[in-house]
Protein backbone atom coordinates (compact mmCIF):
# COMPACT_ATOMS: atom_id res chain seq x y z
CA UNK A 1 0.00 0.00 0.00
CA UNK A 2 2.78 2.90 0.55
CA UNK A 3 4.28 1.52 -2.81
CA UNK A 4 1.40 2.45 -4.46
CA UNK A 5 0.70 5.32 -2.66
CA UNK A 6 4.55 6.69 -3.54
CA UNK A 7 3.92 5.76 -6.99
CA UNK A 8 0.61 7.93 -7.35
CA UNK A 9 2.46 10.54 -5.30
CA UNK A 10 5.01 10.20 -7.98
CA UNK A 11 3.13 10.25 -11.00
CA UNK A 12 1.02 13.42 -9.81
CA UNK A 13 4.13 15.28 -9.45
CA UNK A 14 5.61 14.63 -12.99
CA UNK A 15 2.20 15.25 -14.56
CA UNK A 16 2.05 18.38 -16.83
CA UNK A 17 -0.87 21.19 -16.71
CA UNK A 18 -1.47 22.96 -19.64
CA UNK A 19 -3.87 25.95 -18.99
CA UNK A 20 -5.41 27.38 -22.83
CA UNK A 21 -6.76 30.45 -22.57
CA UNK A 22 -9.46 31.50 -25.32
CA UNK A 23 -9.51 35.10 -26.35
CA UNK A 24 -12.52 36.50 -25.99
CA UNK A 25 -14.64 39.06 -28.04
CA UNK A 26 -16.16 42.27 -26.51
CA UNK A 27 -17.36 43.25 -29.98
CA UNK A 28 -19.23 41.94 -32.69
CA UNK A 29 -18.04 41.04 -35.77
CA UNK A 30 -20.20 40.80 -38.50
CA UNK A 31 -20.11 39.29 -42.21
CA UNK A 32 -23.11 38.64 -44.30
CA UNK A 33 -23.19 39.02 -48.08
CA UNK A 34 -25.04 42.42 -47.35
CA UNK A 35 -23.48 43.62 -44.66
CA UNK A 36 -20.15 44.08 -42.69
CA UNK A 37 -19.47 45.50 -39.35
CA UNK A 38 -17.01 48.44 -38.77
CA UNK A 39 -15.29 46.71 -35.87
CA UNK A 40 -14.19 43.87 -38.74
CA UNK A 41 -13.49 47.01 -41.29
CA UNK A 42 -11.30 47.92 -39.04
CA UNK A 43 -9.71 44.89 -37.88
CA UNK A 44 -9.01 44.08 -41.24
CA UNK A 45 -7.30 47.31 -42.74
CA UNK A 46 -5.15 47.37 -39.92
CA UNK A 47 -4.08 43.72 -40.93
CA UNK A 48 -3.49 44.95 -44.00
CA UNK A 49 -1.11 47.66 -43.37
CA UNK A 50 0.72 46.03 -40.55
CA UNK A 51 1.83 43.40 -42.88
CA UNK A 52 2.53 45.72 -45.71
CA UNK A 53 4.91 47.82 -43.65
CA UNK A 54 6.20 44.99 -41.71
CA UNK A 55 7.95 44.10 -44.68
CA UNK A 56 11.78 43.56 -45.11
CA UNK A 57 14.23 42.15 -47.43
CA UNK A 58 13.91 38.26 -45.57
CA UNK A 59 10.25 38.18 -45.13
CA UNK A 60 8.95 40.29 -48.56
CA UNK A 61 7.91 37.19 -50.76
CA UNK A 62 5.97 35.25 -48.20
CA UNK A 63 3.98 38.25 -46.94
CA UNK A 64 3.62 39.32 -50.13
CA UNK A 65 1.82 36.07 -51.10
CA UNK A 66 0.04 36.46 -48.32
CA UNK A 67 -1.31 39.66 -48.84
CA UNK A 68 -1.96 38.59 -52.85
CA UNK A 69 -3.71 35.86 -51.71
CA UNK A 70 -6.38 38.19 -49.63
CA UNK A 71 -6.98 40.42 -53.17
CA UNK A 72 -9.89 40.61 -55.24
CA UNK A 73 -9.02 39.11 -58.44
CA UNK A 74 -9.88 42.14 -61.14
CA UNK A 75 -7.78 44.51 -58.51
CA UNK A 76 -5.00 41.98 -58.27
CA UNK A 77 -2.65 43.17 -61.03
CA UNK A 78 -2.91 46.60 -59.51
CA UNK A 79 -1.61 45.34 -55.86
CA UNK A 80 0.79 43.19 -57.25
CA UNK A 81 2.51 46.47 -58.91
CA UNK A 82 2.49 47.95 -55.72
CA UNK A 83 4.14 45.42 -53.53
CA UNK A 84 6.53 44.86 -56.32
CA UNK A 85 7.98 48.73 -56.06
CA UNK A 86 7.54 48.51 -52.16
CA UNK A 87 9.77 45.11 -51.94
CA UNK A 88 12.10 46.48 -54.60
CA UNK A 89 12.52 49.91 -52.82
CA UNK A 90 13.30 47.97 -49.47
CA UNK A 91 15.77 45.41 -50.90
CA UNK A 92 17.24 47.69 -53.19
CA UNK A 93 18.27 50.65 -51.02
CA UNK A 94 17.97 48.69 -47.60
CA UNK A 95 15.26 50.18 -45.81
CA UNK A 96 12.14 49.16 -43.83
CA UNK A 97 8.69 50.89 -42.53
CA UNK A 98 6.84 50.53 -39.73
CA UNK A 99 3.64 52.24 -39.16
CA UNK A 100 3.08 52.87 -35.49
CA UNK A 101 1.26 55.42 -33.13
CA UNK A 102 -1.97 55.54 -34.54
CA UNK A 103 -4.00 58.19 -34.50
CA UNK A 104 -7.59 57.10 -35.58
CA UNK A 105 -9.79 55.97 -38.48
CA UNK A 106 -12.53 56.69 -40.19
CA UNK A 107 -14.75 53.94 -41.36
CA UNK A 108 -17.36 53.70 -44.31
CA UNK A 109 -18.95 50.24 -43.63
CA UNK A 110 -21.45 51.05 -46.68
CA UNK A 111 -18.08 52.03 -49.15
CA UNK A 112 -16.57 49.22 -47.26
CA UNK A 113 -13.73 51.66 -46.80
CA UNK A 114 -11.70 52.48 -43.78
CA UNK A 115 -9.03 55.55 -43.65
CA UNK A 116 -5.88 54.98 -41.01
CA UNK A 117 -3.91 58.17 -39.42
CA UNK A 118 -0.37 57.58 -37.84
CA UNK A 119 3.15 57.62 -38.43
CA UNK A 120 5.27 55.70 -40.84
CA UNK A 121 8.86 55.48 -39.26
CA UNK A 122 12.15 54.87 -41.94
CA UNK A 123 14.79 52.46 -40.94
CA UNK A 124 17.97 51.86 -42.40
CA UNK A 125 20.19 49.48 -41.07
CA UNK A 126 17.92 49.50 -37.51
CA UNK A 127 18.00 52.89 -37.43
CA UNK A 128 15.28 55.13 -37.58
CA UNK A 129 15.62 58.25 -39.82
CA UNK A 130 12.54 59.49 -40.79
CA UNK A 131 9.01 59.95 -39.10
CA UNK A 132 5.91 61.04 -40.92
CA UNK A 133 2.23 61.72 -40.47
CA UNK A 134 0.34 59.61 -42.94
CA UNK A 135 -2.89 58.43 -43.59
CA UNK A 136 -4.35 55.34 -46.22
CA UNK A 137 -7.15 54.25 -47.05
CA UNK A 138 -7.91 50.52 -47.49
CA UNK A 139 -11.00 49.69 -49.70
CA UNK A 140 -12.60 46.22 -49.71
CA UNK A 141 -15.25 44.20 -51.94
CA UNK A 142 -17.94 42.01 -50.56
CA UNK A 143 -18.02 39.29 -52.47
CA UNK A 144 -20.91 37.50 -51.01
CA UNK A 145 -20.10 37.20 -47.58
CA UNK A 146 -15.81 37.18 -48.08
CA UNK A 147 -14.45 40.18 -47.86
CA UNK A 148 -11.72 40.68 -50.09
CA UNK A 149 -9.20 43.46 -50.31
CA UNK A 150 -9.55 45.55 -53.41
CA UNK A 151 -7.34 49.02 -53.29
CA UNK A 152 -4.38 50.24 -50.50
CA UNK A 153 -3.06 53.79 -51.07
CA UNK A 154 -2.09 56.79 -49.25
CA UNK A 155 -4.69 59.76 -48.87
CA UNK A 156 -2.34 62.55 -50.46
CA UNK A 157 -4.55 65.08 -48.24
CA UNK A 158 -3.63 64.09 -45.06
């Protein structure tokens, strides 16, 4: 009886716990083929220009793809231009972007457009050299319930 009783003792000690926590929601997102909430506008755009300016010389193909893959197809040639003078302007002359300190946005769920205000920070070799205010405006088509991404510039009145 202690043998078993050192044994359990034993075997309780060694066990692992593993606690998952599940994020949780305090808004609602919303997707229908009529309709798409602002909180998911908004979630979205921001994906989308996080991962275009977290883009560097190792990582610019595989986000890229990314990012192509998540493209309405008629507005796919367009984007593809784009990334392809953003990678080529980071691997060529060594810099990188990062788009931080945001500042607000404005969202038109019935455009399906959402406007983002903050700064895009220059590096070069780690080092930041130049801070702007910018804003862009991401655009999006609802095709039936999947929203696609359909245009990504800068709002040249900002």
């Amino acid at each position: 009886m202690v043998a078993s009783n050192v044994l359990l003792s034993i075997r309780l000690n060694n066990q692992v716990s593993q606690t998952i926590l599940v994020p949780t929601l305090c808004t609602r997102l919303e997707v229908s083929a009529d309709k798409v909430s602002e909180e998911y506008l908004r979630l979205r755009a921001s994906e989308v220009v996080s991962l275009l300016f977290s883009l560097n010389a190792e990582n610019s193909e595989g986000i890229g793809q990314l990012l192509l893959k998540q493209v309405d197809n008629p507005a796919k040639k367009e984007f593809r231009k784009q990334l392809q003078v953003l990678s080529n302007d980071i691997k060529e002359r060594g810099y990188y972007y990062h788009f931080t300190d945001l500042q607000g946005y404005t969202i038109n769920a019935a455009k399906l457009s959402v406007k983002i205000k903050g700064y895009l920070e220059t590096y070069f070799n780690d080092k930041k050299i130049n801070r702007l205010y910018k804003e862009y405006e991401v655009t999006f088509v609802n095709n039936g319930g999947v929203v696609l991404l359909n245009s990504f510039r800068e709002v040249s009145d900002a």
